[in-house]
Protein backbone atom coordinates (compact mmCIF):
# COMPACT_ATOMS: atom_id res chain seq x y z
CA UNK A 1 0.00 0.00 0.00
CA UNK A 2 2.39 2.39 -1.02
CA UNK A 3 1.64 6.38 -1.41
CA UNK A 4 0.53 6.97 -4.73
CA UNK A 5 0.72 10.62 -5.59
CA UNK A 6 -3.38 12.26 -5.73
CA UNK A 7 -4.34 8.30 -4.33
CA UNK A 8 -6.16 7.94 -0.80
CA UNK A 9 -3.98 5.42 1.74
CA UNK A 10 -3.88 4.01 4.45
CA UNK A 11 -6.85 4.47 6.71
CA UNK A 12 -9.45 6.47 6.49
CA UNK A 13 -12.48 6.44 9.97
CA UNK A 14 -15.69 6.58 8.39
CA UNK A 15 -16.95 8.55 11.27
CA UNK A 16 -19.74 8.72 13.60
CA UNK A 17 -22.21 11.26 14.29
CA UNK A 18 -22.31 12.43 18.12
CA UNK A 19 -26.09 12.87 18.92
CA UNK A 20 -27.44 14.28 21.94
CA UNK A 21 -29.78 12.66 24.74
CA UNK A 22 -32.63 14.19 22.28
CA UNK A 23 -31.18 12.80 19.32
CA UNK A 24 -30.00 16.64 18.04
CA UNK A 25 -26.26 16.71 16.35
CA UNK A 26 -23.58 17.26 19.04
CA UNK A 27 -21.71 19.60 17.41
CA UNK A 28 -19.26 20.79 20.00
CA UNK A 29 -17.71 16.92 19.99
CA UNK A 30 -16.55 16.70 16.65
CA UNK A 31 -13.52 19.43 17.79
CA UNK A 32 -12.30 16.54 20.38
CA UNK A 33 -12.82 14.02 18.11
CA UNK A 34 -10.41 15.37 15.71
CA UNK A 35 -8.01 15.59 18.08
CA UNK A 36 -8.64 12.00 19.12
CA UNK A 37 -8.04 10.29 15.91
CA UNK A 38 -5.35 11.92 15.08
CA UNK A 39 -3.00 11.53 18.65
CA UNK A 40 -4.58 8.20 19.91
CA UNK A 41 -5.03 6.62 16.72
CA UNK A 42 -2.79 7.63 13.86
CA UNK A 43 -5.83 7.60 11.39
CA UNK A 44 -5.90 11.34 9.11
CA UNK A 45 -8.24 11.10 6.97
CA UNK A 46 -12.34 10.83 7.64
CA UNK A 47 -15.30 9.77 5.86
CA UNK A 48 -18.37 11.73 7.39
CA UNK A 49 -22.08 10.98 6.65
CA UNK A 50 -21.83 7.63 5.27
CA UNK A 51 -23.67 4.37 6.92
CA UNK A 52 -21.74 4.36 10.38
CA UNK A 53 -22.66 8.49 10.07
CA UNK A 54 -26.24 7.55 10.15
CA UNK A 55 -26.13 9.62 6.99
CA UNK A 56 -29.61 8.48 5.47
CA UNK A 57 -31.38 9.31 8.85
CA UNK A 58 -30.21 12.87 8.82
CA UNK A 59 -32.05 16.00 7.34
CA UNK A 60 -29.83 17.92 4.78
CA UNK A 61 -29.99 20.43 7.09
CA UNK A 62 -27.93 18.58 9.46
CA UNK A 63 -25.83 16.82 7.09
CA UNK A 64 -24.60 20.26 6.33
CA UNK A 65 -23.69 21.18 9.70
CA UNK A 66 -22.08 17.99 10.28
CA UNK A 67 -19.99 18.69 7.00
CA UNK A 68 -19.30 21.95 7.68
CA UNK A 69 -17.95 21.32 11.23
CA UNK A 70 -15.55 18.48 10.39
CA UNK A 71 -14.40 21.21 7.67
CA UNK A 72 -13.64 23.59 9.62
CA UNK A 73 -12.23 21.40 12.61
CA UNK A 74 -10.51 19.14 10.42
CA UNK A 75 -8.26 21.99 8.43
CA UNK A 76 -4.39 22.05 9.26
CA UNK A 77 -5.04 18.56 11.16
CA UNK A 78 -6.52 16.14 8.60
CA UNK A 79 -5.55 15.02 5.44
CA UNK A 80 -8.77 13.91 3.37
CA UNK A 81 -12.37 14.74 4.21
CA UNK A 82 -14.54 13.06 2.40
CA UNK A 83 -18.34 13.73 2.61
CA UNK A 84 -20.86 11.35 1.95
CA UNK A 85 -23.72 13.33 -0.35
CA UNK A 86 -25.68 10.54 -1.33
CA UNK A 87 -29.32 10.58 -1.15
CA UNK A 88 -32.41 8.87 -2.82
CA UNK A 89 -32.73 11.80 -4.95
CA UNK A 90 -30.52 13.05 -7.52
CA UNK A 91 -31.26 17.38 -6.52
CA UNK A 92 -31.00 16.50 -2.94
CA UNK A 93 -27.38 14.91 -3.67
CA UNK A 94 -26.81 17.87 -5.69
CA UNK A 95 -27.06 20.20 -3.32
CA UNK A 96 -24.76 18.43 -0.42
CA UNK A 97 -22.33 18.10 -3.32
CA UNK A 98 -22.26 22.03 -4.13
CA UNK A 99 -22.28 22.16 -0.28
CA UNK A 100 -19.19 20.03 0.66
CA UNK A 101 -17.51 22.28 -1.98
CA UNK A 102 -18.19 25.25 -0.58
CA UNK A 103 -17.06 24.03 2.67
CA UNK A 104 -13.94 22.94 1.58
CA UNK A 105 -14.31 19.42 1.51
CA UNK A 106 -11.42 17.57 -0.38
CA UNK A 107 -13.91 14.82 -1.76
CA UNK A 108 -17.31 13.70 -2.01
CA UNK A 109 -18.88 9.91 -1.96
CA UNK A 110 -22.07 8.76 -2.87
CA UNK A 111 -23.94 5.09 -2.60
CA UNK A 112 -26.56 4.22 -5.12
CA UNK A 113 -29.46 5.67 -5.01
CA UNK A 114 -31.42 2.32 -3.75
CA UNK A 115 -35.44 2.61 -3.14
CA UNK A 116 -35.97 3.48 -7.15
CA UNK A 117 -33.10 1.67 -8.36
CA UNK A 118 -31.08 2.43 -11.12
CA UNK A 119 -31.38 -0.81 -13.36
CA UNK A 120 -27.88 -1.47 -15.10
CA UNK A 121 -24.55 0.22 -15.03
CA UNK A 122 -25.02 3.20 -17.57
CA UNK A 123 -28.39 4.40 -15.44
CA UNK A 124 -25.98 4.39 -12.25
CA UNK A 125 -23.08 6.31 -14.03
CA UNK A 126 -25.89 9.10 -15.49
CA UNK A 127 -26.65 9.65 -11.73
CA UNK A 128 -23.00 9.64 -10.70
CA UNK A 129 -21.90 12.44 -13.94
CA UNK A 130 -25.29 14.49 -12.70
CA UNK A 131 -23.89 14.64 -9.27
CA UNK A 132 -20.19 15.40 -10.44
CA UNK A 133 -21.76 18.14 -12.23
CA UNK A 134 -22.63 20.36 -8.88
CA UNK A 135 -19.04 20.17 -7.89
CA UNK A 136 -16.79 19.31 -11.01
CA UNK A 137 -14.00 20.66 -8.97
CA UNK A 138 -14.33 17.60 -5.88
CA UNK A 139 -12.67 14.31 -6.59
CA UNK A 140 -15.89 11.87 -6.57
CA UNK A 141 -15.52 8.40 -5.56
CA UNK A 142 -18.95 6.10 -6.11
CA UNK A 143 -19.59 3.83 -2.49
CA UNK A 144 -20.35 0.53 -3.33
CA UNK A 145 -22.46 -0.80 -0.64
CA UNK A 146 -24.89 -3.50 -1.75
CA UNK A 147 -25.81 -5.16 1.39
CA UNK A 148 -27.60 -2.20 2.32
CA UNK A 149 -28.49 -0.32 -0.90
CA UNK A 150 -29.51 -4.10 -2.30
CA UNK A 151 -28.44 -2.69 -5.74
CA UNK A 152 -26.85 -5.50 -6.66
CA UNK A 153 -24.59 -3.91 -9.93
CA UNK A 154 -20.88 -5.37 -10.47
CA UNK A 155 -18.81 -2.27 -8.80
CA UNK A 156 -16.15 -3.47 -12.15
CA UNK A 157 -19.32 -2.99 -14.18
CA UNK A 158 -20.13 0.36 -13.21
CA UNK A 159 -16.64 1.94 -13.64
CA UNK A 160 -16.02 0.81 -17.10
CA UNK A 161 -15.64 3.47 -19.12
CA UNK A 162 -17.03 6.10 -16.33
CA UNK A 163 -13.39 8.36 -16.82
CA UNK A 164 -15.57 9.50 -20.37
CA UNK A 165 -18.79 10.51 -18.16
CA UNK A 166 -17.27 11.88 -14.77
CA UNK A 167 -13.93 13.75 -15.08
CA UNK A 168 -13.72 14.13 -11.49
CA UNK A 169 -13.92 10.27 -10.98
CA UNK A 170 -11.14 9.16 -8.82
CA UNK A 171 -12.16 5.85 -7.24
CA UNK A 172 -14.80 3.60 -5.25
CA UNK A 173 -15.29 2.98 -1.49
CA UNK A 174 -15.58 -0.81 -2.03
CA UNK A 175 -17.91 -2.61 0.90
CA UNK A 176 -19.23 -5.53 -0.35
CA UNK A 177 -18.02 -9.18 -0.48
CA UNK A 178 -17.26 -10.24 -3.31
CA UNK A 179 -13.38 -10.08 -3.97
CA UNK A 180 -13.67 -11.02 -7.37
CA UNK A 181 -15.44 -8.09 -8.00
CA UNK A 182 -12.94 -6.35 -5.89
CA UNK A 183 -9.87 -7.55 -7.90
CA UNK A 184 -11.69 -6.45 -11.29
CA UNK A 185 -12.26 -3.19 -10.10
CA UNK A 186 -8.59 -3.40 -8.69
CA UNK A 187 -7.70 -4.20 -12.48
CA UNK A 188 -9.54 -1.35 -13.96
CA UNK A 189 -8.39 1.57 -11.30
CA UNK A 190 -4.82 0.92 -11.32
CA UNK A 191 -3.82 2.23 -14.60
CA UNK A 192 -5.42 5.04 -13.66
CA UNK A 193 -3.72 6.00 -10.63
CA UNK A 194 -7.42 5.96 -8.91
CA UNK A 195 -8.29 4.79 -5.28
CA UNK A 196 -9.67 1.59 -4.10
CA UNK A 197 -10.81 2.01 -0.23
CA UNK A 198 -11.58 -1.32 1.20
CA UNK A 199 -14.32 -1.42 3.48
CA UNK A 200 -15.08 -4.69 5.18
CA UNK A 201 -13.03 -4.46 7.79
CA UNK A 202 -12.16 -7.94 8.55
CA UNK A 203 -11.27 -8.75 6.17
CA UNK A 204 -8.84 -6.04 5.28
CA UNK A 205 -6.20 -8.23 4.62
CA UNK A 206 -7.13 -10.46 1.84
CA UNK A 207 -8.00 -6.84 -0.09
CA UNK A 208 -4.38 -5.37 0.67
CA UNK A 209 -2.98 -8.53 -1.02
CA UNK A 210 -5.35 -7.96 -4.20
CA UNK A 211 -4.05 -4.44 -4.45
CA UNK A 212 -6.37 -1.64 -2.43
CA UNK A 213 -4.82 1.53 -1.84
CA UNK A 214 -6.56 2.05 1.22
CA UNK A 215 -9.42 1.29 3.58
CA UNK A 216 -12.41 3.18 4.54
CA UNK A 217 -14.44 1.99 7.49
CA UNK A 218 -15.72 2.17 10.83
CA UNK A 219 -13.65 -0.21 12.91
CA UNK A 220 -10.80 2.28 12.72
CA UNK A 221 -12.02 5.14 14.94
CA UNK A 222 -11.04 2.97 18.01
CA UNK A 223 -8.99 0.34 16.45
CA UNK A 224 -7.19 2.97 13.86
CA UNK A 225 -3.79 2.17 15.99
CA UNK A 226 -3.82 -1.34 15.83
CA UNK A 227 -4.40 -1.44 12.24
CA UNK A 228 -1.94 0.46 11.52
CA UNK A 229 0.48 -1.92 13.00
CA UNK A 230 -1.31 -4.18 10.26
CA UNK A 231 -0.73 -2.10 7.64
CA UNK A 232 3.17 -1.52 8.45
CA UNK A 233 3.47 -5.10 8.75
CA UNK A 234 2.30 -5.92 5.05
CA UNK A 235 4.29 -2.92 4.11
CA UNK A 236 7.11 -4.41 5.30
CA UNK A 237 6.02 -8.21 4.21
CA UNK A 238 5.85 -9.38 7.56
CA UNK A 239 3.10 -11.50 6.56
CA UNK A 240 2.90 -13.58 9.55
CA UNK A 241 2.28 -10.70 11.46
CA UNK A 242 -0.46 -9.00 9.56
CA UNK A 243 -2.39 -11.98 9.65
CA UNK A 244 -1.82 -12.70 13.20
CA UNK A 245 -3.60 -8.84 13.93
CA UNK A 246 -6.03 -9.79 11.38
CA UNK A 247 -7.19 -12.59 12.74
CA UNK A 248 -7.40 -10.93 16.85
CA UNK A 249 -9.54 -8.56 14.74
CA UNK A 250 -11.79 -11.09 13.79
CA UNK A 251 -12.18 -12.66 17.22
CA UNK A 252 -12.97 -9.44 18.82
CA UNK A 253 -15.48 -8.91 15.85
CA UNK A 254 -17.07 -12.51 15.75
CA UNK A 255 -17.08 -11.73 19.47
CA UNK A 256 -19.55 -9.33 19.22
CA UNK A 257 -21.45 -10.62 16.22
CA UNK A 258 -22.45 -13.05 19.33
CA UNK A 259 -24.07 -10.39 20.82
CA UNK A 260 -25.78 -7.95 18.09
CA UNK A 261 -23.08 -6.31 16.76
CA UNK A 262 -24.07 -3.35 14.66
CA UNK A 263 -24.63 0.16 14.51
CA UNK A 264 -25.80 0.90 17.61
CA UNK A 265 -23.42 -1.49 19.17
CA UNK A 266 -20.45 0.00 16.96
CA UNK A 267 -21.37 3.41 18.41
CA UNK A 268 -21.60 2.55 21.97
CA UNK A 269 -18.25 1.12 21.80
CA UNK A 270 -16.51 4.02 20.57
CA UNK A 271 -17.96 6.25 23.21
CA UNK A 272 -16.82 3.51 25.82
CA UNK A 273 -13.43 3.37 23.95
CA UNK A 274 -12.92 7.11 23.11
CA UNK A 275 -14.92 8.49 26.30
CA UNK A 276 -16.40 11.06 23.58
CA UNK A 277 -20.48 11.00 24.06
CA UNK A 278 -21.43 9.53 20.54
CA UNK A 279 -25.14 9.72 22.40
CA UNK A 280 -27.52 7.24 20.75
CA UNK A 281 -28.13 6.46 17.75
CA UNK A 282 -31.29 7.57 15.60
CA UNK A 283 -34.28 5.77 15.13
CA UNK A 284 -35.18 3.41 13.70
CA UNK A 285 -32.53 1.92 15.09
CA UNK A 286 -32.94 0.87 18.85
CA UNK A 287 -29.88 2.26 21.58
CA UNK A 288 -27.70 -0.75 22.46
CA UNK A 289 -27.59 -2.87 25.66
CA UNK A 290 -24.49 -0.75 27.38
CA UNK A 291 -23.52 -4.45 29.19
CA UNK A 292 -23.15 -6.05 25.53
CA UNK A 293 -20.99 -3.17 24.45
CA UNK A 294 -19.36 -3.31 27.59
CA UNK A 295 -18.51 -6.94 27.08
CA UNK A 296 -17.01 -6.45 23.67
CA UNK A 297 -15.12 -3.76 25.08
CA UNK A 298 -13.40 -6.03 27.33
CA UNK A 299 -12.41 -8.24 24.92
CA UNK A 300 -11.49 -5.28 22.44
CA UNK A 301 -9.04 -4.34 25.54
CA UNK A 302 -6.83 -7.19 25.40
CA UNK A 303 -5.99 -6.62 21.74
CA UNK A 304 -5.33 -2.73 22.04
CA UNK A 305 -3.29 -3.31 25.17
CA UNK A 306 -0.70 -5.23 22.61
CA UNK A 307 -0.21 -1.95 20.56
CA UNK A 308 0.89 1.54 21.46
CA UNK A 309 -2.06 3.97 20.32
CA UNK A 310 -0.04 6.53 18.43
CA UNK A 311 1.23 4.20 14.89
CA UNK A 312 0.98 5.63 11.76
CA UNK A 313 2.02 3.79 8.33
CA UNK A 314 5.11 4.91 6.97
């Protein structure tokens, strides 16, 4: 995973959103959480209002604040920000992509639009070169997500030829399972100097080896600095080791699969982890038993305790 000059490395913390008691954005967190991911965790780079941003259950309203904030906290300390703009309409992903410019995002992201889907691969990339259009000046990079969006489009099939429809096209935030998929759209983006961020988690590994540049996901707000002892491991072809983190990922992750991991739980952890109040999530997802989180937590303890929290990739 070695820098590639205009390519996104390494990892980037597709963030939460802090909500209040009420369920209101929490603002005034996001200056502290910054700070967090950057000294405790070595991660630079952040992917706001995408799935584990609760993105699709926030107004535009506050998906511009969000934006805006992580903008103006995030300048002089981060490297990429990334906003999520997607939406189930094409003016309402418009305007967060004309929005994120103005803010001074350095990218914007969208999934599929995914209640009226788009039916094959050229429908998809019309969308995608509309949304480009309100910010021609943002590197766009389409989120492939299908286990949620259920559209159920090749990601390889969807970037062939897209360079002629979307100048701005610089890559694909790749989250579903398939890794034959993976390695085609591996194929196609590499030629092109364009970025492929991995985004299962756990399985991060067997997507370094086929040639991502980088991983986006959610894991790495609390686990950013053991992941990046991962990552300089493969770097390095320590092998042995990479898998051996890996796969103490995995436990702590099929750990909590045991006991409802998602979401919610995801969120809960991070505020136990982090001690920032990530507040509850948004219906209609239900708040998290805090002695489940708490238990993963635990076991998520023994693995960080192996690892100093400051690594970064070299």
């Amino acid at each position: 995973m070695d820098s590639v000059v205009g390519q996104l490395t390494g990892l980037v913390a597709a963030t939460f959103t802090p909500l209040t008691a009420k369920g209101e954005p929490n603002l005034g967190v996001i200056k502290q959480y910054v700070e967090y991911l950057v000294e405790k965790q070595g991660v630079r780079s952040v992917f706001v209002n995408g799935t584990t941003g609760e993105g699709c259950s926030l107004n535009l309203e506050e998906r511009k604040q969000l934006a805006e904030e992580w903008c103006r906290q995030g300048k002089g300390k981060l490297d990429q920000i990334i906003i999520h703009v997607g939406c189930l309409n094409l003016k309402d992903s418009q305007e967060l992509a004309r929005h994120a410019a103005s803010v001074g995002a350095d990218a914007i992201s969208l999934i599929s639009p995914f209640f009226l889907n788009p039916t094959n691969a050229e429908a998809l990339r019309m969308f995608l070169k509309e949304v480009a259009s309100a910010a021609p000046q943002l590197p766009l990079y389409y989120y492939h997500i299908p286990t949620l969006t259920g559209v159920k489009l090749e990601a390889h099939e969807i970037l062939k030829g897209i360079e002629n429809q979307v100048p701005s096209f610089r890559g694909i935030k790749f989250s579903g399972l398939d890794l034959m998929d993976l390695g085609q759209c591996v194929r196609y983006c590499q030629p092109r100097g364009w970025s492929i961020l991995y985004g299962v988690d756990e399985q991060l590994l067997g997507a370094l080896v086929l040639g991502v540049t980088g991983a986006a996901g959610s894991t790495y707000n609390y686990l950013g600095s053991v992941m990046n002892h991962m990552l300089k491991a493969f770097n390095s072809g320590d092998i042995a080791l990479a898998r051996s983190i890996q796969l103490k990922m995995q436990d702590v992750i099929a750990f909590a699969n045991g006991l409802g991991f998602g979401l919610a739980m995801n969120k809960q952890m991070m505020s136990e982890v982090s001690r920032l109040p990530m507040g509850p999530p948004r219906l209609p997802l239900l708040a998290c038993p805090p002695a489940n989180a708490q238990a993963v937590v635990q076991k998520l303890q023994e693995l960080l305790q192996e690892f100093p929290t400051t690594t970064t990739v070299d």
